[in-house]
Protein backbone atom coordinates (compact mmCIF):
# COMPACT_ATOMS: atom_id res chain seq x y z
CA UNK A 1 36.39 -201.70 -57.78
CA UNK A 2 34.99 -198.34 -59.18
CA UNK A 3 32.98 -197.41 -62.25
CA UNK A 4 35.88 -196.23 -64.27
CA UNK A 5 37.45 -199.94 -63.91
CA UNK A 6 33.86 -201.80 -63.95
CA UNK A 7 32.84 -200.35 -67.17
CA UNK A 8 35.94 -200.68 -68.78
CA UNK A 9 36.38 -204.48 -67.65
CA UNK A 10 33.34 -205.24 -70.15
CA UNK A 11 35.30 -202.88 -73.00
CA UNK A 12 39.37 -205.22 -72.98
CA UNK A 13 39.91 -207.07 -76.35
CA UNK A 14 40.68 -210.65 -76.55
CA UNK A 15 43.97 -209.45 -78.63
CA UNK A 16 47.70 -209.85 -77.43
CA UNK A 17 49.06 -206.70 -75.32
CA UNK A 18 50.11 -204.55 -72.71
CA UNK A 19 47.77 -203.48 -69.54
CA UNK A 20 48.81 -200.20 -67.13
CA UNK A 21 46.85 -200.06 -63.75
CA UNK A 22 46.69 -196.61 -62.69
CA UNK A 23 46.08 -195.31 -59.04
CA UNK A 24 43.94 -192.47 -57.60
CA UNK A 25 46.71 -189.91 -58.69
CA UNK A 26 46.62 -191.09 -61.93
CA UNK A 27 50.23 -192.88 -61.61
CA UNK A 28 51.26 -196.06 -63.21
CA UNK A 29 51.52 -198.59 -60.16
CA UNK A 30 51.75 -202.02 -62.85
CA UNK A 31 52.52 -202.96 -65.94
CA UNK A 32 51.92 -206.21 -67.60
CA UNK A 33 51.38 -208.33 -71.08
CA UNK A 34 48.65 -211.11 -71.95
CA UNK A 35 48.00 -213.25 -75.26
CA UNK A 36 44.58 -212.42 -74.14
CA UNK A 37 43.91 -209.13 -73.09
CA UNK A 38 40.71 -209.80 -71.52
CA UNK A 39 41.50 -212.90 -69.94
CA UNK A 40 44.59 -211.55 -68.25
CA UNK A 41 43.14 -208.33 -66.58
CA UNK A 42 39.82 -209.89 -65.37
CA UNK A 43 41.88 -212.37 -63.67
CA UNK A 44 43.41 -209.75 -61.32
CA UNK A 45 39.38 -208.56 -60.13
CA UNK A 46 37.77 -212.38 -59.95
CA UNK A 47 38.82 -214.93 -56.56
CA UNK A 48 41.80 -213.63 -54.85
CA UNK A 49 41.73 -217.23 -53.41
CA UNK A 50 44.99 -218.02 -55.52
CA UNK A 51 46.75 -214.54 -55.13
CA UNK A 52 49.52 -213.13 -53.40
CA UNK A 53 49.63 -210.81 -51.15
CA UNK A 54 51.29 -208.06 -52.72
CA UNK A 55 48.68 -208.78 -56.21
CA UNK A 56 46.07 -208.10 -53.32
CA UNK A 57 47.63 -205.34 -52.16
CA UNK A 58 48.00 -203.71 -55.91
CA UNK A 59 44.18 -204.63 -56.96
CA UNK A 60 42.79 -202.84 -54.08
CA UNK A 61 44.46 -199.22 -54.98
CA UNK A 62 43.75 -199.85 -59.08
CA UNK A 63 41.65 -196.65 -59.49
CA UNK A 64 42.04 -197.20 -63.67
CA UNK A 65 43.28 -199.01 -66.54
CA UNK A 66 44.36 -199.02 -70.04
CA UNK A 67 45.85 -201.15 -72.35
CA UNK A 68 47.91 -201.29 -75.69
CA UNK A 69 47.30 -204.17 -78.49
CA UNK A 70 49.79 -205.70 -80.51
CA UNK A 71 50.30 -208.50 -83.17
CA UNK A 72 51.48 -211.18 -81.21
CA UNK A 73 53.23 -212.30 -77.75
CA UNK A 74 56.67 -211.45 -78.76
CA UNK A 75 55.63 -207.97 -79.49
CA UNK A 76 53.66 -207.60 -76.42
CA UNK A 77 56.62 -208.85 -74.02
CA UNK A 78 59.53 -206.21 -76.13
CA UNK A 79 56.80 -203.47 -75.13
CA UNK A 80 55.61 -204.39 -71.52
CA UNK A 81 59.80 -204.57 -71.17
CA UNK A 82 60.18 -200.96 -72.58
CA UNK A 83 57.04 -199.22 -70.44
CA UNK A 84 58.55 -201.07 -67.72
CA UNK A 85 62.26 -199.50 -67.82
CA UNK A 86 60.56 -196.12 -68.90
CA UNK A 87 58.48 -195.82 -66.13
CA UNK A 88 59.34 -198.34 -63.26
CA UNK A 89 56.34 -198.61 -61.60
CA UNK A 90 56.01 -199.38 -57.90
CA UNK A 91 54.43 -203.10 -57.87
CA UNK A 92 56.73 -204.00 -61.00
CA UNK A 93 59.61 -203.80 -58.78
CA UNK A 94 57.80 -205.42 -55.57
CA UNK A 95 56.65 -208.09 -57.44
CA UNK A 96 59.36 -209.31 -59.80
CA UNK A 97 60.82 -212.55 -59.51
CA UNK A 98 64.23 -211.82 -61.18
CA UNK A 99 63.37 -213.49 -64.77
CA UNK A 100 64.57 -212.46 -67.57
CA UNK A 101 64.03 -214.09 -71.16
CA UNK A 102 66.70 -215.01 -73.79
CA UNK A 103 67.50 -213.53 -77.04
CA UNK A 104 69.45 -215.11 -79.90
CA UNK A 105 72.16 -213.25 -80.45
CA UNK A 106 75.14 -213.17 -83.35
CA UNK A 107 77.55 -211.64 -82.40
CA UNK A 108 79.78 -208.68 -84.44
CA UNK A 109 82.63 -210.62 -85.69
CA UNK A 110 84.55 -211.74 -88.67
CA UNK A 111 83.42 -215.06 -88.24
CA UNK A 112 79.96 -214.75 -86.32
CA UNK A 113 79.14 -216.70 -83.41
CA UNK A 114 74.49 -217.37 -82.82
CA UNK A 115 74.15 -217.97 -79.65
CA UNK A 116 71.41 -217.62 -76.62
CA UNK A 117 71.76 -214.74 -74.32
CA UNK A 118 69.83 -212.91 -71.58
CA UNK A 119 71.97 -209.86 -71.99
CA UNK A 120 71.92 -207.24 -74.45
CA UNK A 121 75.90 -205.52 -75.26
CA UNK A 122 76.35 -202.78 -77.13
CA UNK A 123 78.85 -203.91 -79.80
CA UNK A 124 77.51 -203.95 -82.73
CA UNK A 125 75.87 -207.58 -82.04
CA UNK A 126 71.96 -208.44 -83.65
CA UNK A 127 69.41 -209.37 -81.60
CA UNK A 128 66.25 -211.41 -82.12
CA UNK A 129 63.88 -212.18 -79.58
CA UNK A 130 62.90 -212.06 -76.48
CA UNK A 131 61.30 -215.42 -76.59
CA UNK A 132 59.47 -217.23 -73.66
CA UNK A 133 59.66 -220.53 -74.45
CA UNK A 134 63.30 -221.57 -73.58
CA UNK A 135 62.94 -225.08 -74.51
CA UNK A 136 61.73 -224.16 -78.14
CA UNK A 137 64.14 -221.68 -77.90
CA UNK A 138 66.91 -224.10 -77.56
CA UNK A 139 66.32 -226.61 -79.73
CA UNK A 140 65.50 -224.45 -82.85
CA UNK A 141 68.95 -222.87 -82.11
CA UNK A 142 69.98 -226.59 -82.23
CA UNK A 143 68.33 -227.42 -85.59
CA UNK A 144 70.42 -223.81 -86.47
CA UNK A 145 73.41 -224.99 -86.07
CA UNK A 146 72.72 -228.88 -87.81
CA UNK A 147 71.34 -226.97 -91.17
CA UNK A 148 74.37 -224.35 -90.87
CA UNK A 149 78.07 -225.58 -89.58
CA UNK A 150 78.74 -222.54 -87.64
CA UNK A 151 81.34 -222.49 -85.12
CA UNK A 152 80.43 -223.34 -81.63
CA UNK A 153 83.45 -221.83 -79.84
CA UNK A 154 83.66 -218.51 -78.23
CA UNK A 155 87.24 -217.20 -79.68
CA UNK A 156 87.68 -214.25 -80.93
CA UNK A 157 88.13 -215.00 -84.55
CA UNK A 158 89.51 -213.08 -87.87
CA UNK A 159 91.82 -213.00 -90.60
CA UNK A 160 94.94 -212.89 -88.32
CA UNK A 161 93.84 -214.81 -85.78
CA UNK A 162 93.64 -218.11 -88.75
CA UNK A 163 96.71 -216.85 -90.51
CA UNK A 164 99.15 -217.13 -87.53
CA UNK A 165 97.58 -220.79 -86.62
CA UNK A 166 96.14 -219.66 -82.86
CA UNK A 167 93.70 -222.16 -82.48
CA UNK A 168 93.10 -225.40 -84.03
CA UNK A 169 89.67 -227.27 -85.20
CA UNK A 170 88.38 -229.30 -82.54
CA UNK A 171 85.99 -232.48 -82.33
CA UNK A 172 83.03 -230.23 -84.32
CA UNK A 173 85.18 -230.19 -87.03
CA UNK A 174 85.52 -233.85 -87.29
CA UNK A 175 81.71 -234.84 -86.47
CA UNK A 176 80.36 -232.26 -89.32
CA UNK A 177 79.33 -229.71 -87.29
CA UNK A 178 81.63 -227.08 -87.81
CA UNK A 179 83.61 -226.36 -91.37
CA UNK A 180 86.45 -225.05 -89.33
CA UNK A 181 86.84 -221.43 -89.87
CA UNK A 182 89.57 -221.76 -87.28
CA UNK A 183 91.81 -223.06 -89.72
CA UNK A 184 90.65 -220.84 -93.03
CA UNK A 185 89.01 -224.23 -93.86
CA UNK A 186 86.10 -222.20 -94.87
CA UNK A 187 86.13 -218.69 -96.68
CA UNK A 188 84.83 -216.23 -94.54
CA UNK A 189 82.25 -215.37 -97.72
CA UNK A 190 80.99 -218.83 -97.51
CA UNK A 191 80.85 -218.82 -93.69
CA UNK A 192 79.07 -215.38 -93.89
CA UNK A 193 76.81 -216.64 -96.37
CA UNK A 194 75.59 -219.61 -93.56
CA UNK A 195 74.93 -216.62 -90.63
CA UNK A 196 72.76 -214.58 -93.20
CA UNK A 197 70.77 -217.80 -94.09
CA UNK A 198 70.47 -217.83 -90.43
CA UNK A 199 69.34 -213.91 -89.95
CA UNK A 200 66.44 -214.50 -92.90
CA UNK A 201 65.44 -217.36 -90.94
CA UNK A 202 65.08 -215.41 -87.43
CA UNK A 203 63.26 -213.08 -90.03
CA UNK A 204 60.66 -215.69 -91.05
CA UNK A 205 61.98 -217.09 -94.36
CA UNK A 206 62.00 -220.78 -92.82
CA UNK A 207 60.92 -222.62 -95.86
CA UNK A 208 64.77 -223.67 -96.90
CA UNK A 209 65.54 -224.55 -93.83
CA UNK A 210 62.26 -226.42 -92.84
CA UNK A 211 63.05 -228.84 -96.14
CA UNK A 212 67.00 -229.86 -95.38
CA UNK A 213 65.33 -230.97 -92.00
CA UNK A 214 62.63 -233.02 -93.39
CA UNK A 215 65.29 -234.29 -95.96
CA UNK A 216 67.57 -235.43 -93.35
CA UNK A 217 64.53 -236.90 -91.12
CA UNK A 218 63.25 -238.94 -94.32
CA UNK A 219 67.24 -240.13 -95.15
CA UNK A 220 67.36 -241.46 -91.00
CA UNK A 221 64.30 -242.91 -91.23
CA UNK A 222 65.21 -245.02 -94.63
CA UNK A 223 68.01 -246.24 -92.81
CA UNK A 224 66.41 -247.38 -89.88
CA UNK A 225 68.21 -244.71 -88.04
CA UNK A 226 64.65 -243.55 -85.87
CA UNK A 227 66.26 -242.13 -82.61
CA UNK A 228 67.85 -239.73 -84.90
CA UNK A 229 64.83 -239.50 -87.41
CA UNK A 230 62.92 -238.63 -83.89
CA UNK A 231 65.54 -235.87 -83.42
CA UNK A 232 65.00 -234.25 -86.62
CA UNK A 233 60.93 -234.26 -86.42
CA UNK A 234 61.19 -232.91 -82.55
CA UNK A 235 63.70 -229.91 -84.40
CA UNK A 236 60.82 -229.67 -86.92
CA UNK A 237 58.44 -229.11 -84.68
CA UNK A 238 60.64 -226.85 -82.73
CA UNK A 239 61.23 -224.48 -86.03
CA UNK A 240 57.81 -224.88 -86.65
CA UNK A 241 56.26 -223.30 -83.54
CA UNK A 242 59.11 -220.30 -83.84
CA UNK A 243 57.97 -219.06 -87.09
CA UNK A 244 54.51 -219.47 -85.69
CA UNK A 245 55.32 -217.34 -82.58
CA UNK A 246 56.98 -215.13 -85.02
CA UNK A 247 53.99 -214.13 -87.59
């Protein structure tokens, strides 16, 4: 380890962001993200009892570093991805491991579809995310779709598709958790009123939905109902941490 790297190892923030080890030439040979800065990057110069060799390998040519701080790990993971396709540094592509983290995406359609993807298309779609907690992930997406009916399916689905009868509502229909666009038996106003109640919430304004769940956890619980009452606090809890993750 050098000066350059020694002296600025006592300088990292404890902040979320994005670290770039440089070699002798002054070339980007790694990029990575951290909730904590400091933590992350000291890591790679303290026992290399624990590391691989390739992170052995990369630590011994590290002739300088810098780093980039942001609000919060969701940030810091959208701009390690970016430096990372700009620049494709050498030990980025050695040491991958092929993961890739989900978005929620809803899609550009007459009658939206939310869903979880780990691909981006170019069709007009939104995007929010990436996240790294897939199991959160999941089961806000889950809560989603109890608070707001939307359609499950993955037709293609407008005005002529319901007029000339193609498809017909299916079991989500009759259990509540669909209003069955399928058949025009929802307005496409009202069904496009449910996905932007959805977009506000993947923009942080939770608090609406937050209450229906608490309302519908308090109604199981009066009736005795507690696997389901259980459901509704572990979707709570789920919607909680997002928004936290989020700010």
């Amino acid at each position: 380890m050098n000066e350059i790297v020694q002296e600025k190892l006592k300088r990292i923030p404890t902040y979320p962001g994005v670290y770039q080890f440089f070699n002798s030439d002054k070339n980007i040979i790694y990029i990575g993200k951290a909730k904590n800065l400091r933590n992350r990057i000291r890591s790679y110069f303290q026992s290399k009892k624990h590391q691989r060799a390739k992170t052995i390998s990369l630590v011994r040519i590290i002739a300088d570093l810098e780093w980039i701080v942001v609000r919060n790990e969701v940030e810091a993971l959208m701009t390690e991805a970016n430096l990372i396709k700009t620049h494709r540094p050498k030990y980025n592509i050695d040491l991958k491991d092929d993961k890739t983290y989900p978005f929620i995406r809803i899609t550009n359609e007459p009658y939206p579809q939310v869903l979880l993807t780990r691909k981006i298309v170019k069709d007009g779609s939104k995007y929010y995310g990436p996240f790294t907690d897939v199991g959160r992930l999941r089961m806000t997406l889950k809560a989603l779709h109890k608070v707001f009916p939307i359609r499950s399916c993955s037709f293609y689905l407008d005005e002529q598709v319901v007029k000339e009868k193609k498809i017909s509502i299916c079991l989500d229909y009759h259990i509540k958790k669909c209003e069955g666009p399928c058949e025009g038996l929802v307005s496409q106003d009202d069904y496009q009123e449910m996905v932007d109640r959805i977009e506000d919430f993947m923009k942080g304004k939770t608090k609406k939905t937050e209450s229906h769940i608490v309302e519908l956890m308090n109604q199981a619980s009066i009736n005795q109902q507690y696997e389901e009452a259980a459901m509704y606090r572990d979707q709570l809890d789920a919607i909680r941490s997002f928004k936290e993750r989020q700010s």
